[in-house]
PDB file of N, CA and C in Angstrom:
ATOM      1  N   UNK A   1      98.199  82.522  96.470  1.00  0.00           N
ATOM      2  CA  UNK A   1      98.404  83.717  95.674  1.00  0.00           C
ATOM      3  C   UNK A   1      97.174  84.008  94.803  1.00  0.00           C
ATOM      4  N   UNK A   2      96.373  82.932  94.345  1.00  0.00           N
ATOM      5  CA  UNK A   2      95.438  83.071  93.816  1.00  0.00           C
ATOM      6  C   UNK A   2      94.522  83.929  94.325  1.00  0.00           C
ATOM      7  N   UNK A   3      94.312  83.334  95.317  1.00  0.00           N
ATOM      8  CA  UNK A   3      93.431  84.013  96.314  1.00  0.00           C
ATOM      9  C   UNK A   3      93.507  85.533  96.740  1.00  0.00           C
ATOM     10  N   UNK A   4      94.585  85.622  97.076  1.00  0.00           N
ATOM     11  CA  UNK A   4      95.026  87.052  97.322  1.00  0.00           C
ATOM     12  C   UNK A   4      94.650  88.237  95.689  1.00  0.00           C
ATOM     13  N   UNK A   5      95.155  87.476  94.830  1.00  0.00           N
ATOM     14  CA  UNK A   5      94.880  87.643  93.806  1.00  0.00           C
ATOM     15  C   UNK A   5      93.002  88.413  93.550  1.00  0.00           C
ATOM     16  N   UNK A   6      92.613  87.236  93.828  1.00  0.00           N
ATOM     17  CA  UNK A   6      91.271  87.970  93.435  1.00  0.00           C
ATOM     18  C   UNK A   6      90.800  88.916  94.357  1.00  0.00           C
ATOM     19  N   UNK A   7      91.243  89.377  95.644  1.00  0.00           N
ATOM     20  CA  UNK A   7      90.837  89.859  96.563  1.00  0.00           C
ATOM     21  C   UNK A   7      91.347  91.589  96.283  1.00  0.00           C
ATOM     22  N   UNK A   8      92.425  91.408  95.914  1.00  0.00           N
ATOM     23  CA  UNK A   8      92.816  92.541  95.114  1.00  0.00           C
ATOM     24  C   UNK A   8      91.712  93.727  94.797  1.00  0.00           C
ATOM     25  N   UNK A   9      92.014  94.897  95.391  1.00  0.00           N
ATOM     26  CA  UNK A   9      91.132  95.949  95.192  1.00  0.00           C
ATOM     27  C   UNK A   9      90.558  96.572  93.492  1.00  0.00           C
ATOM     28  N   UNK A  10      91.843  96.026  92.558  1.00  0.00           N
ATOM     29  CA  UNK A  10      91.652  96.250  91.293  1.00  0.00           C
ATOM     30  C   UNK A  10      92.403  95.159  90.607  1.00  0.00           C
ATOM     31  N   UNK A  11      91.981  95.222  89.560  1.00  0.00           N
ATOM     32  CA  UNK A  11      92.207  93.742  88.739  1.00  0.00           C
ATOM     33  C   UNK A  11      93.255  93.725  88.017  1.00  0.00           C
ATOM     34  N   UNK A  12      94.404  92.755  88.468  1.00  0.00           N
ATOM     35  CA  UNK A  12      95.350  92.584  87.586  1.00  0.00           C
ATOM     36  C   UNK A  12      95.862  91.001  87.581  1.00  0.00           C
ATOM     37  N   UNK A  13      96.339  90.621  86.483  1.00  0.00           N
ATOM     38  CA  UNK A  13      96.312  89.531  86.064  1.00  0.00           C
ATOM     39  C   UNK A  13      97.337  88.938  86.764  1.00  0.00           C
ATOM     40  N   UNK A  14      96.863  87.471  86.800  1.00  0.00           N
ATOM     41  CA  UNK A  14      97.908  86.312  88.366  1.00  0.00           C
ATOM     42  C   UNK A  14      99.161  86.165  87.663  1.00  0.00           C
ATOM     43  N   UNK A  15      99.770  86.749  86.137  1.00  0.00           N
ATOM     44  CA  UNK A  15     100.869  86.498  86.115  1.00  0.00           C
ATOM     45  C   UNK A  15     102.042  87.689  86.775  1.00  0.00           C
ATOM     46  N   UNK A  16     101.501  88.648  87.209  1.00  0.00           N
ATOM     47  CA  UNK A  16     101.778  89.729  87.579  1.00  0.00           C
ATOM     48  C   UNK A  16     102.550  89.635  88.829  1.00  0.00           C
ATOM     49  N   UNK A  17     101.503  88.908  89.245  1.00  0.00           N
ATOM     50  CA  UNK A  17     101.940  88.244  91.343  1.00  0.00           C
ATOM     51  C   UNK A  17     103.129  86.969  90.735  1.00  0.00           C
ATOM     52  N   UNK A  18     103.094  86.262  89.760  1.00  0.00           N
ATOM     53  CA  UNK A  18     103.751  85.298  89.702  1.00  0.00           C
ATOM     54  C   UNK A  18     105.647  86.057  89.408  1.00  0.00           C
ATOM     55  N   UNK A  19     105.310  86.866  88.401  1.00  0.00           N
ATOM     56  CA  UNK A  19     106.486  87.980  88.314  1.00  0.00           C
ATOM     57  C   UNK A  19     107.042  88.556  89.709  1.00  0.00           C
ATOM     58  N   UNK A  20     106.765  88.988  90.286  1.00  0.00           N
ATOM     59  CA  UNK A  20     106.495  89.494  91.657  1.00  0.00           C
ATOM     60  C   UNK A  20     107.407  88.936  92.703  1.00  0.00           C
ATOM     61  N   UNK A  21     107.034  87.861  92.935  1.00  0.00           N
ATOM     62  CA  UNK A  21     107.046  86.431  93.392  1.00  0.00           C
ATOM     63  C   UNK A  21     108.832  86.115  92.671  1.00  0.00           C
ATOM     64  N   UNK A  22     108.652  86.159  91.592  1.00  0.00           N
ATOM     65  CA  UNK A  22     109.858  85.447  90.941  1.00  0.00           C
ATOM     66  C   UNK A  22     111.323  86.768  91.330  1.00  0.00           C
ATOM     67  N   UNK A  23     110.707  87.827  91.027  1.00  0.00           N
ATOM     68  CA  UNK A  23     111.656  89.011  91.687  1.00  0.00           C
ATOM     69  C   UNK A  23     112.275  88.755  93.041  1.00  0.00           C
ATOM     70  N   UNK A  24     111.005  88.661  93.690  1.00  0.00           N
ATOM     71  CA  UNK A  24     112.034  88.450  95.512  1.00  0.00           C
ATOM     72  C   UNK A  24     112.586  87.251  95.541  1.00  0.00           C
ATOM     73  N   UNK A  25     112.009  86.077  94.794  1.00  0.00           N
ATOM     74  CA  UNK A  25     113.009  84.679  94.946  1.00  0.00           C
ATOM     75  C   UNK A  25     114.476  85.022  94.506  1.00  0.00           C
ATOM     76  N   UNK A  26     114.474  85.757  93.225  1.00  0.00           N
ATOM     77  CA  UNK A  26     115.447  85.786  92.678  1.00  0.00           C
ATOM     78  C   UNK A  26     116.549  87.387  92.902  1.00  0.00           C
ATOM     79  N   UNK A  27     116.092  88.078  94.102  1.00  0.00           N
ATOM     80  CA  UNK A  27     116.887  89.232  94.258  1.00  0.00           C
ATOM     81  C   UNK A  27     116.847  89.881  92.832  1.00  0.00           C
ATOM     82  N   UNK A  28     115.677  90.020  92.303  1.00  0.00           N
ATOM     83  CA  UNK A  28     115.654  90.846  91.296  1.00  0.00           C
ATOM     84  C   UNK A  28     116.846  90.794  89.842  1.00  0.00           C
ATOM     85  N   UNK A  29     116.908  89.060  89.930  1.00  0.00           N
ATOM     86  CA  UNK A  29     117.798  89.188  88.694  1.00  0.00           C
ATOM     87  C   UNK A  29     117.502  87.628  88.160  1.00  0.00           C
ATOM     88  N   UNK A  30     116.160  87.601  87.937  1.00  0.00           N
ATOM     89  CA  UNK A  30     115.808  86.550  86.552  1.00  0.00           C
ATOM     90  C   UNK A  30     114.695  87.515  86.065  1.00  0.00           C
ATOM     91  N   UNK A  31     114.898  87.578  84.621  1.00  0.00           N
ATOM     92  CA  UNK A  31     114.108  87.777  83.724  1.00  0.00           C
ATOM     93  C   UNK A  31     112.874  87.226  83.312  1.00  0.00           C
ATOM     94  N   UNK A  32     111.512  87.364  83.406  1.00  0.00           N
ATOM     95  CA  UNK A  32     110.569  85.760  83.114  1.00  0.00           C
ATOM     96  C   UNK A  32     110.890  86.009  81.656  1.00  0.00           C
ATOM     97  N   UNK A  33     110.635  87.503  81.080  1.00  0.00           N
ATOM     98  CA  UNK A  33     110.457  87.711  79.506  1.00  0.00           C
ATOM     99  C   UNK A  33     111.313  87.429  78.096  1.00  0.00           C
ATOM    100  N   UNK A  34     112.097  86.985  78.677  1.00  0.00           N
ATOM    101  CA  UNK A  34     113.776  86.558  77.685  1.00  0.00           C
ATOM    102  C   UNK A  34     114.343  85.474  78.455  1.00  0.00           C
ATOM    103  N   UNK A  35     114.425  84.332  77.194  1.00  0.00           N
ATOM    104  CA  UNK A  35     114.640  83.011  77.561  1.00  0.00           C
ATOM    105  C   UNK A  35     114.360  82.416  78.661  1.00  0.00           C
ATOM    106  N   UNK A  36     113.114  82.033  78.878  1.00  0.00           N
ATOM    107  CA  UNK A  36     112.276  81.444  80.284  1.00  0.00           C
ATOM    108  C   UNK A  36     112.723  80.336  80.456  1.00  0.00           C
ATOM    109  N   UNK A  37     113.063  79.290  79.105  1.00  0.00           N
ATOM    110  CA  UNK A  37     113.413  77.965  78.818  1.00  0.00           C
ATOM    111  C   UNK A  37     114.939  77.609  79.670  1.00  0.00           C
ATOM    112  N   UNK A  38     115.482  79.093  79.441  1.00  0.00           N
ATOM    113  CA  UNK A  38     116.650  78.457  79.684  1.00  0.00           C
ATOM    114  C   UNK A  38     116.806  78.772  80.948  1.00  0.00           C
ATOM    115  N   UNK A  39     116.255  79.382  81.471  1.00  0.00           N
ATOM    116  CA  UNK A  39     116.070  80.423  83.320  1.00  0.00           C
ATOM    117  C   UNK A  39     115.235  79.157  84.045  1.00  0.00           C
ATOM    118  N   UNK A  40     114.603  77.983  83.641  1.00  0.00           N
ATOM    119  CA  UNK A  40     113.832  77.244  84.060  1.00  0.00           C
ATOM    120  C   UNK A  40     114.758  76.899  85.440  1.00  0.00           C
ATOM    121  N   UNK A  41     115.950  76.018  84.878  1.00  0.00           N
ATOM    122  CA  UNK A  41     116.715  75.450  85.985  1.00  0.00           C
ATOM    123  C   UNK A  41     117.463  76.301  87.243  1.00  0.00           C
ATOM    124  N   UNK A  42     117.331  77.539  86.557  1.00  0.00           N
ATOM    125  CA  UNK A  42     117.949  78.680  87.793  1.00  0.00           C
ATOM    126  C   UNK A  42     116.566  78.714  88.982  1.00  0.00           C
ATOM    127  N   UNK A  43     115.350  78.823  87.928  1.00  0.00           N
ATOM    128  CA  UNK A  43     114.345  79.279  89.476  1.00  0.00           C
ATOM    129  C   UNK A  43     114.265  77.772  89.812  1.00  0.00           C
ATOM    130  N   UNK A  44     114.178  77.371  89.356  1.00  0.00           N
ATOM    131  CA  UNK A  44     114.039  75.455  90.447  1.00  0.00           C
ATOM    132  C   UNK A  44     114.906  75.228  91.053  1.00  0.00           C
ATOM    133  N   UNK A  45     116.371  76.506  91.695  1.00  0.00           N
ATOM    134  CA  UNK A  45     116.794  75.760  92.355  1.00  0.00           C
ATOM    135  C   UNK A  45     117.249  76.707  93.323  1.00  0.00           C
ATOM    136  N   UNK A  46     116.120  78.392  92.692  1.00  0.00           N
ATOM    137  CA  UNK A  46     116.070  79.411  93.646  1.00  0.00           C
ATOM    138  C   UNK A  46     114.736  78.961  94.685  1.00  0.00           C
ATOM    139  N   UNK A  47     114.018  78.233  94.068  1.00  0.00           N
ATOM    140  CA  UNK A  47     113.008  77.351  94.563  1.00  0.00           C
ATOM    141  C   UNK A  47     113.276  76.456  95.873  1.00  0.00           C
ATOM    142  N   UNK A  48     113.882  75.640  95.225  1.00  0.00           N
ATOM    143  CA  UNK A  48     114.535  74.654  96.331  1.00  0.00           C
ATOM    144  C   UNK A  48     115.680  75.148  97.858  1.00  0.00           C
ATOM    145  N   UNK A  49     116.119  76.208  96.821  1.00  0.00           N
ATOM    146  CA  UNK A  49     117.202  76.548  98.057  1.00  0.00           C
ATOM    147  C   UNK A  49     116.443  77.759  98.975  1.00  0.00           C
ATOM    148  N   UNK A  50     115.225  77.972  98.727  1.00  0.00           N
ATOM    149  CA  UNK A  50     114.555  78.933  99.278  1.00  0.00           C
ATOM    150  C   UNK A  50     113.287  78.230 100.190  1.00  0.00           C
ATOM    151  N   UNK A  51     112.824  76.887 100.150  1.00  0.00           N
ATOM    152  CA  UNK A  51     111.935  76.603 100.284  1.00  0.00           C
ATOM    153  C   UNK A  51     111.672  76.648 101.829  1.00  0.00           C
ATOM    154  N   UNK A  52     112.165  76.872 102.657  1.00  0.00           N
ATOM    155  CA  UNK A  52     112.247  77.199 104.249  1.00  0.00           C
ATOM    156  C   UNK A  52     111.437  78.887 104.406  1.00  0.00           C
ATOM    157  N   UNK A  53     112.012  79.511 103.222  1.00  0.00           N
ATOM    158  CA  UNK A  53     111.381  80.627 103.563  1.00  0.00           C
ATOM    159  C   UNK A  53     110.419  81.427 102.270  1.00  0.00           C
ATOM    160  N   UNK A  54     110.097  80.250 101.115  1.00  0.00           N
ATOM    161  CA  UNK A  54     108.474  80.210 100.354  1.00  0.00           C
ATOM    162  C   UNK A  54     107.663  81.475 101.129  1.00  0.00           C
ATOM    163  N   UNK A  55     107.154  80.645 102.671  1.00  0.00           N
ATOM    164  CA  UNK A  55     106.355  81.298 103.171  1.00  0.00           C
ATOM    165  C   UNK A  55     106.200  82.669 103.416  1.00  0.00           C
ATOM    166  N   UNK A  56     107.609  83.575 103.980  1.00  0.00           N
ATOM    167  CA  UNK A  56     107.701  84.795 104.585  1.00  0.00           C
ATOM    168  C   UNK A  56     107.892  85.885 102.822  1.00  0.00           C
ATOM    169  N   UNK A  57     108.409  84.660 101.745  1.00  0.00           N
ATOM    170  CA  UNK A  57     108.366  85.560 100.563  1.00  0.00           C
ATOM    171  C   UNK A  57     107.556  85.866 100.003  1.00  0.00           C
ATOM    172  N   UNK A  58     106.094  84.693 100.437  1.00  0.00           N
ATOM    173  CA  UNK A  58     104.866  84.844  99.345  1.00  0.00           C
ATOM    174  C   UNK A  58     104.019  86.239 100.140  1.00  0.00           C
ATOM    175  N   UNK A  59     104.319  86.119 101.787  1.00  0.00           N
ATOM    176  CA  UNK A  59     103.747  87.366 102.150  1.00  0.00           C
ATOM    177  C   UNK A  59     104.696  88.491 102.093  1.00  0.00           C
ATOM    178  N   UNK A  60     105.500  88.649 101.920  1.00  0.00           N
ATOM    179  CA  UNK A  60     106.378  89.616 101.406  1.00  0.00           C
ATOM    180  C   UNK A  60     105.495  90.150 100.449  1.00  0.00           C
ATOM    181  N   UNK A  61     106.139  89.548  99.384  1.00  0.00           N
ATOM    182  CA  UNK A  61     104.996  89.972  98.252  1.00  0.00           C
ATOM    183  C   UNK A  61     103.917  90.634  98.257  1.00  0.00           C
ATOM    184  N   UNK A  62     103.010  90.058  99.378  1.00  0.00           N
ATOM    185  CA  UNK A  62     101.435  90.434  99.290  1.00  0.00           C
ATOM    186  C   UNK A  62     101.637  91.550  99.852  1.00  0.00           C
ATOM    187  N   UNK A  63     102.245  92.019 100.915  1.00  0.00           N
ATOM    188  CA  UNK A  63     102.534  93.036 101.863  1.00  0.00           C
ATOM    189  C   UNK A  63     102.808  94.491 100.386  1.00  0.00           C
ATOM    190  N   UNK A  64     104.087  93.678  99.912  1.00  0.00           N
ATOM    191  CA  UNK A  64     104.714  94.608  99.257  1.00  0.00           C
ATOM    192  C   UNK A  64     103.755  95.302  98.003  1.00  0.00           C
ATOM    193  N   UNK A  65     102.830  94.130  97.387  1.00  0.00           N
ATOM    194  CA  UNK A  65     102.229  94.303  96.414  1.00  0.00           C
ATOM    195  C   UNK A  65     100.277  95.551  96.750  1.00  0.00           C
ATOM    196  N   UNK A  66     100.143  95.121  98.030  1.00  0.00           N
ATOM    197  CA  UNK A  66      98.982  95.977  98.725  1.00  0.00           C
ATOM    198  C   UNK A  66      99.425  97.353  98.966  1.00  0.00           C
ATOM    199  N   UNK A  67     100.606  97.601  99.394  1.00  0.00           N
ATOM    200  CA  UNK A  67     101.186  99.012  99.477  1.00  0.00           C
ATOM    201  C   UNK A  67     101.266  99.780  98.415  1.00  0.00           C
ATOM    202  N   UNK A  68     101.519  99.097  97.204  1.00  0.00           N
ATOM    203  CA  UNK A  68     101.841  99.492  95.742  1.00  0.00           C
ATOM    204  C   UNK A  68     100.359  99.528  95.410  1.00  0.00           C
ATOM    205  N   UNK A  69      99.608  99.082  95.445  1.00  0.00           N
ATOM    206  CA  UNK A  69      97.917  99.136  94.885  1.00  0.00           C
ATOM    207  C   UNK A  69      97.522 100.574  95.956  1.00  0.00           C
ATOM    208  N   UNK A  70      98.251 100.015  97.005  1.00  0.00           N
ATOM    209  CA  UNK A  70      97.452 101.663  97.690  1.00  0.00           C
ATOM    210  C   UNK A  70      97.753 103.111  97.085  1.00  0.00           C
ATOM    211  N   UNK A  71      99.267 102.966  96.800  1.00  0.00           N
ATOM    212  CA  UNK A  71      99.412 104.159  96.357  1.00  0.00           C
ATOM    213  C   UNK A  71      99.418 104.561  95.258  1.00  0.00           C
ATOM    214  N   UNK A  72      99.067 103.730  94.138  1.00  0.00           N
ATOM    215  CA  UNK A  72      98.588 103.730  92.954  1.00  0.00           C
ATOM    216  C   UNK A  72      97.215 104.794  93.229  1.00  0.00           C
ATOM    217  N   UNK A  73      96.076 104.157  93.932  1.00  0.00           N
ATOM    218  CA  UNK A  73      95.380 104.358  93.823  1.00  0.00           C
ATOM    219  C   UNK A  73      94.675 105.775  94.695  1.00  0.00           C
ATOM    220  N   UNK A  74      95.314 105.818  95.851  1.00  0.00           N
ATOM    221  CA  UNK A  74      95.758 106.959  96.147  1.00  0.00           C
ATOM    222  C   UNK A  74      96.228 108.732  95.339  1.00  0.00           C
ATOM    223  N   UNK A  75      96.858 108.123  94.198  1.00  0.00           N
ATOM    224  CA  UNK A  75      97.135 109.200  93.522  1.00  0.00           C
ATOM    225  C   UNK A  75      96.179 109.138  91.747  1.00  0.00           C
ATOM    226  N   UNK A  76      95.233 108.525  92.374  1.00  0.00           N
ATOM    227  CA  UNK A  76      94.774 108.301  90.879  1.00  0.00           C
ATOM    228  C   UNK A  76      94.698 107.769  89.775  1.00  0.00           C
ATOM    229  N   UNK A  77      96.352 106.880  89.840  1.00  0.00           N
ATOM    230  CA  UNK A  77      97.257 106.319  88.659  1.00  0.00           C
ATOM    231  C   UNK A  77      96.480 104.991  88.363  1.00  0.00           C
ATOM    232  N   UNK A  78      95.316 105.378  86.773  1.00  0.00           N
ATOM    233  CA  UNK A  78      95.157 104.196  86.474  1.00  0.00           C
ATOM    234  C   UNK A  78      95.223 103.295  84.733  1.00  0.00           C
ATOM    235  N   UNK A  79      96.590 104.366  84.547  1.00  0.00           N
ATOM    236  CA  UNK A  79      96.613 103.811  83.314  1.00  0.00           C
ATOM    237  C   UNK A  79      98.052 103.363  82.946  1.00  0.00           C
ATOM    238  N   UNK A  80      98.398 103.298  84.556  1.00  0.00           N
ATOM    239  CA  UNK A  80      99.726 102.741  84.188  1.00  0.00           C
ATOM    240  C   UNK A  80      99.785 101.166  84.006  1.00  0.00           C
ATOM    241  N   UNK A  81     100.942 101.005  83.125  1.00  0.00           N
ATOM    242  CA  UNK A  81     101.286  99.588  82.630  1.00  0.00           C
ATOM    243  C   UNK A  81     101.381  98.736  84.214  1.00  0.00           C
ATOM    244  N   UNK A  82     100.536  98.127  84.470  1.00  0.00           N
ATOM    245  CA  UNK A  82     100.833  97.241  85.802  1.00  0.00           C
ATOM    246  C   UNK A  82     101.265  95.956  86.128  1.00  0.00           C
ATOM    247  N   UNK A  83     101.392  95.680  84.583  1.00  0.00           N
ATOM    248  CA  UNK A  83     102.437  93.991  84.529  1.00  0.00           C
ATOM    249  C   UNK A  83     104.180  94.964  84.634  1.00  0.00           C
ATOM    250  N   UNK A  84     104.225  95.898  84.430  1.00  0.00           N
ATOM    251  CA  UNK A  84     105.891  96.643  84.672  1.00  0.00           C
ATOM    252  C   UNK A  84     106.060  97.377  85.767  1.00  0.00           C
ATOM    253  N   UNK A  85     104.955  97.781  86.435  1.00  0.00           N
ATOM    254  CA  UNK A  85     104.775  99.041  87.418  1.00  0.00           C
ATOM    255  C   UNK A  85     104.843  98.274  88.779  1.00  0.00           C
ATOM    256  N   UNK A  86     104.205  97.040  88.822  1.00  0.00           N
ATOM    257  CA  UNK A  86     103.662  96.788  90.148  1.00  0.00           C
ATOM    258  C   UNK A  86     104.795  95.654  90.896  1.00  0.00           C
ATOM    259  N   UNK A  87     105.382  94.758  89.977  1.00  0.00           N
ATOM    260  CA  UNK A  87     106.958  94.331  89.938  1.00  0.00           C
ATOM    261  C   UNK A  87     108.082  95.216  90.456  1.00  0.00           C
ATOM    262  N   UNK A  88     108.008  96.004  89.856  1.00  0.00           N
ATOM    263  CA  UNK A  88     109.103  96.660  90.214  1.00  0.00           C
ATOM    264  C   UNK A  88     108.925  97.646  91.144  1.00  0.00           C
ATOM    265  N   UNK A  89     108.229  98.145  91.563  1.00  0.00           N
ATOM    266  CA  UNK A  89     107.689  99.029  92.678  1.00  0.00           C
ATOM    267  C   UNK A  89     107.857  98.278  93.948  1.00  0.00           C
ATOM    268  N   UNK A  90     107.399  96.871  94.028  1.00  0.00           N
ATOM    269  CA  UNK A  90     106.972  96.033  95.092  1.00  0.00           C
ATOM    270  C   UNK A  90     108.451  95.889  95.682  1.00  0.00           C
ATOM    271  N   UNK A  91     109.299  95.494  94.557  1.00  0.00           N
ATOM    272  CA  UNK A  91     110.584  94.956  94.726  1.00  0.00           C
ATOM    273  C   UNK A  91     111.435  96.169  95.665  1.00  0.00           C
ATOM    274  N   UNK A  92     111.214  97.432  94.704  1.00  0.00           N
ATOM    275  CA  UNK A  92     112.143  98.357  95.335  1.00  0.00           C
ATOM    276  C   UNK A  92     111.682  98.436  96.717  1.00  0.00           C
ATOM    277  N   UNK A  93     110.307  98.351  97.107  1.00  0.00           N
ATOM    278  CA  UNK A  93     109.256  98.758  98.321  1.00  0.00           C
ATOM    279  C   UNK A  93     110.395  97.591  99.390  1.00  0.00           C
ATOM    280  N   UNK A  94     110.280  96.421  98.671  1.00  0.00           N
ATOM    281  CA  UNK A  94     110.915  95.445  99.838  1.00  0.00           C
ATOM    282  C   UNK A  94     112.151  95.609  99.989  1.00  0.00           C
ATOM    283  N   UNK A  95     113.032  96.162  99.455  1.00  0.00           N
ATOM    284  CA  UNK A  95     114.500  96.155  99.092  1.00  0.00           C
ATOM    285  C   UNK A  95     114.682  97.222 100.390  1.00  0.00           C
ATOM    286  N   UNK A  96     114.292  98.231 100.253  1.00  0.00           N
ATOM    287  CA  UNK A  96     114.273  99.382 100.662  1.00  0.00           C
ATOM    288  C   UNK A  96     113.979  99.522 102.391  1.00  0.00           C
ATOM    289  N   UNK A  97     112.360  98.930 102.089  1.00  0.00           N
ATOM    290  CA  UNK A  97     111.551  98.361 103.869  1.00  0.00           C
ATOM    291  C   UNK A  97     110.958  99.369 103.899  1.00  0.00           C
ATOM    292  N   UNK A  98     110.708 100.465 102.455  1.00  0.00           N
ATOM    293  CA  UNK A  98     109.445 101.699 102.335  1.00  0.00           C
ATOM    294  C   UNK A  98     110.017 102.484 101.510  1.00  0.00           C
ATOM    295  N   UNK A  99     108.783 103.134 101.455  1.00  0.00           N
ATOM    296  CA  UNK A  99     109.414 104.844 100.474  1.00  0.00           C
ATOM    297  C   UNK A  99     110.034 105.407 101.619  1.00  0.00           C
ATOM    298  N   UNK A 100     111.060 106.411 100.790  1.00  0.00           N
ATOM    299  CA  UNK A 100     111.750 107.077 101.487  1.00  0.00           C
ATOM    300  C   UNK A 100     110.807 108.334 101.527  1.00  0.00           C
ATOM    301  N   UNK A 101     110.841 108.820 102.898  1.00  0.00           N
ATOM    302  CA  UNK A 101     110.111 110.057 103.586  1.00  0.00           C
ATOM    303  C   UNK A 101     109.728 111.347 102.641  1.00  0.00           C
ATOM    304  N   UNK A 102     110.399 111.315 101.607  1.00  0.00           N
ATOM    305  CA  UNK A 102     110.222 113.146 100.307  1.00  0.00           C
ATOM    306  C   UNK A 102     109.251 112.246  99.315  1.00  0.00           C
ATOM    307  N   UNK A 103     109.492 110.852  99.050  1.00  0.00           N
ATOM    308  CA  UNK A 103     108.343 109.892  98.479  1.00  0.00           C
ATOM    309  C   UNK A 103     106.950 109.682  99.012  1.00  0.00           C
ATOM    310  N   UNK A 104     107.015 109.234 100.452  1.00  0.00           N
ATOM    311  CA  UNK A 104     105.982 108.926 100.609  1.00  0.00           C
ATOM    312  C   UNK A 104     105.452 110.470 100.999  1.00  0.00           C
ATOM    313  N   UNK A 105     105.637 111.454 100.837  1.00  0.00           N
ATOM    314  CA  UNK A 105     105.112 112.834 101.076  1.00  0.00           C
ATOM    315  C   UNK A 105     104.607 113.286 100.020  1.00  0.00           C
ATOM    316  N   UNK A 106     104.978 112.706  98.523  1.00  0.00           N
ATOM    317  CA  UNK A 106     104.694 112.773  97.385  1.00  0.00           C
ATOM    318  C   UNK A 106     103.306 112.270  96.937  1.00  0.00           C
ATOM    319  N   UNK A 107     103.498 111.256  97.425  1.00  0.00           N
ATOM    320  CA  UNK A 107     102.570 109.792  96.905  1.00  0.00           C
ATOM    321  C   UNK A 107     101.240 110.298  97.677  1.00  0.00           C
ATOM    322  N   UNK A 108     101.477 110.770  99.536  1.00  0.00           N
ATOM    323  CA  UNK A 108      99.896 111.032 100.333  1.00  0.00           C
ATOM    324  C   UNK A 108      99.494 112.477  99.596  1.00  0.00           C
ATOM    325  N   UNK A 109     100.273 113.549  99.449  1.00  0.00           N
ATOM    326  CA  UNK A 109      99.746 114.440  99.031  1.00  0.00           C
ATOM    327  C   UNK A 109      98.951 115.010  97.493  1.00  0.00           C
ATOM    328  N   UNK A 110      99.583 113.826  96.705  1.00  0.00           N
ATOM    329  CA  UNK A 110      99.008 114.220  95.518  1.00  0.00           C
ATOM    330  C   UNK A 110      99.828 114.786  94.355  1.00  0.00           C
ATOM    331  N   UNK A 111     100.428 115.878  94.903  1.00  0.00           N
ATOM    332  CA  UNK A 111     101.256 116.396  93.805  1.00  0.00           C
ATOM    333  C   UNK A 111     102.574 115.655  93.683  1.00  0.00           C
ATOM    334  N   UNK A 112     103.245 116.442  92.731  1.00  0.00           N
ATOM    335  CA  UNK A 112     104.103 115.794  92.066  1.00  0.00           C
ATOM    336  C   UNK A 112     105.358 116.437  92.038  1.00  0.00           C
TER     337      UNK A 112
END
């Protein structure tokens, strides 16, 4: 992830991918930002019970997270908050398996 990380077309910080990451382990329902201490033992054992498929989630992620940098950047958008933007975008992106067709018509063309 590191790696991917720096390869990244624009710079955003590795806790971002680690958030990211923690979303698809967790079907989008652990928090990192409110009580981490006590969420510790939930992801160690979304961890463990996931560890067969680590692999297809960390590229999930990357997949999900390169699509979201594209169309960020695509439309210009560079002052959005991207420790909140790029999480949750990625997530819906994977949930979903894409923008829906009036979205992604949005996103190539520009307007709004």
């Amino acid at each position: 992830m590191r790696k991917f990380c720096a390869q990244l077309p624009i710079e955003i910080d590795y806790g971002i991918l680690i958030r990211t990451l923690v979303a698809f382990l967790a079907d989008g329902k652990v928090k990192l930002g409110n009580r981490v201490f006590e969420q510790e033992n939930k992801l160690r054992g979304l961890l463990e019970g996931k560890k067969t498929q680590l692999k297809d989630i960390v590229d999930d992620v990357k997949r999900s997270v390169s699509l979201n940098i594209g169309l960020l950047q695509k439309r210009s958008i560079r002052k959005l908050p991207a420790g909140n933007v790029i999480p949750v975008m990625s997530y819906y992106v994977h949930k979903r398996g894409t923008l829906p067709l009036r979205k992604r018509r949005v996103y190539s063309s520009g307007s709004s």
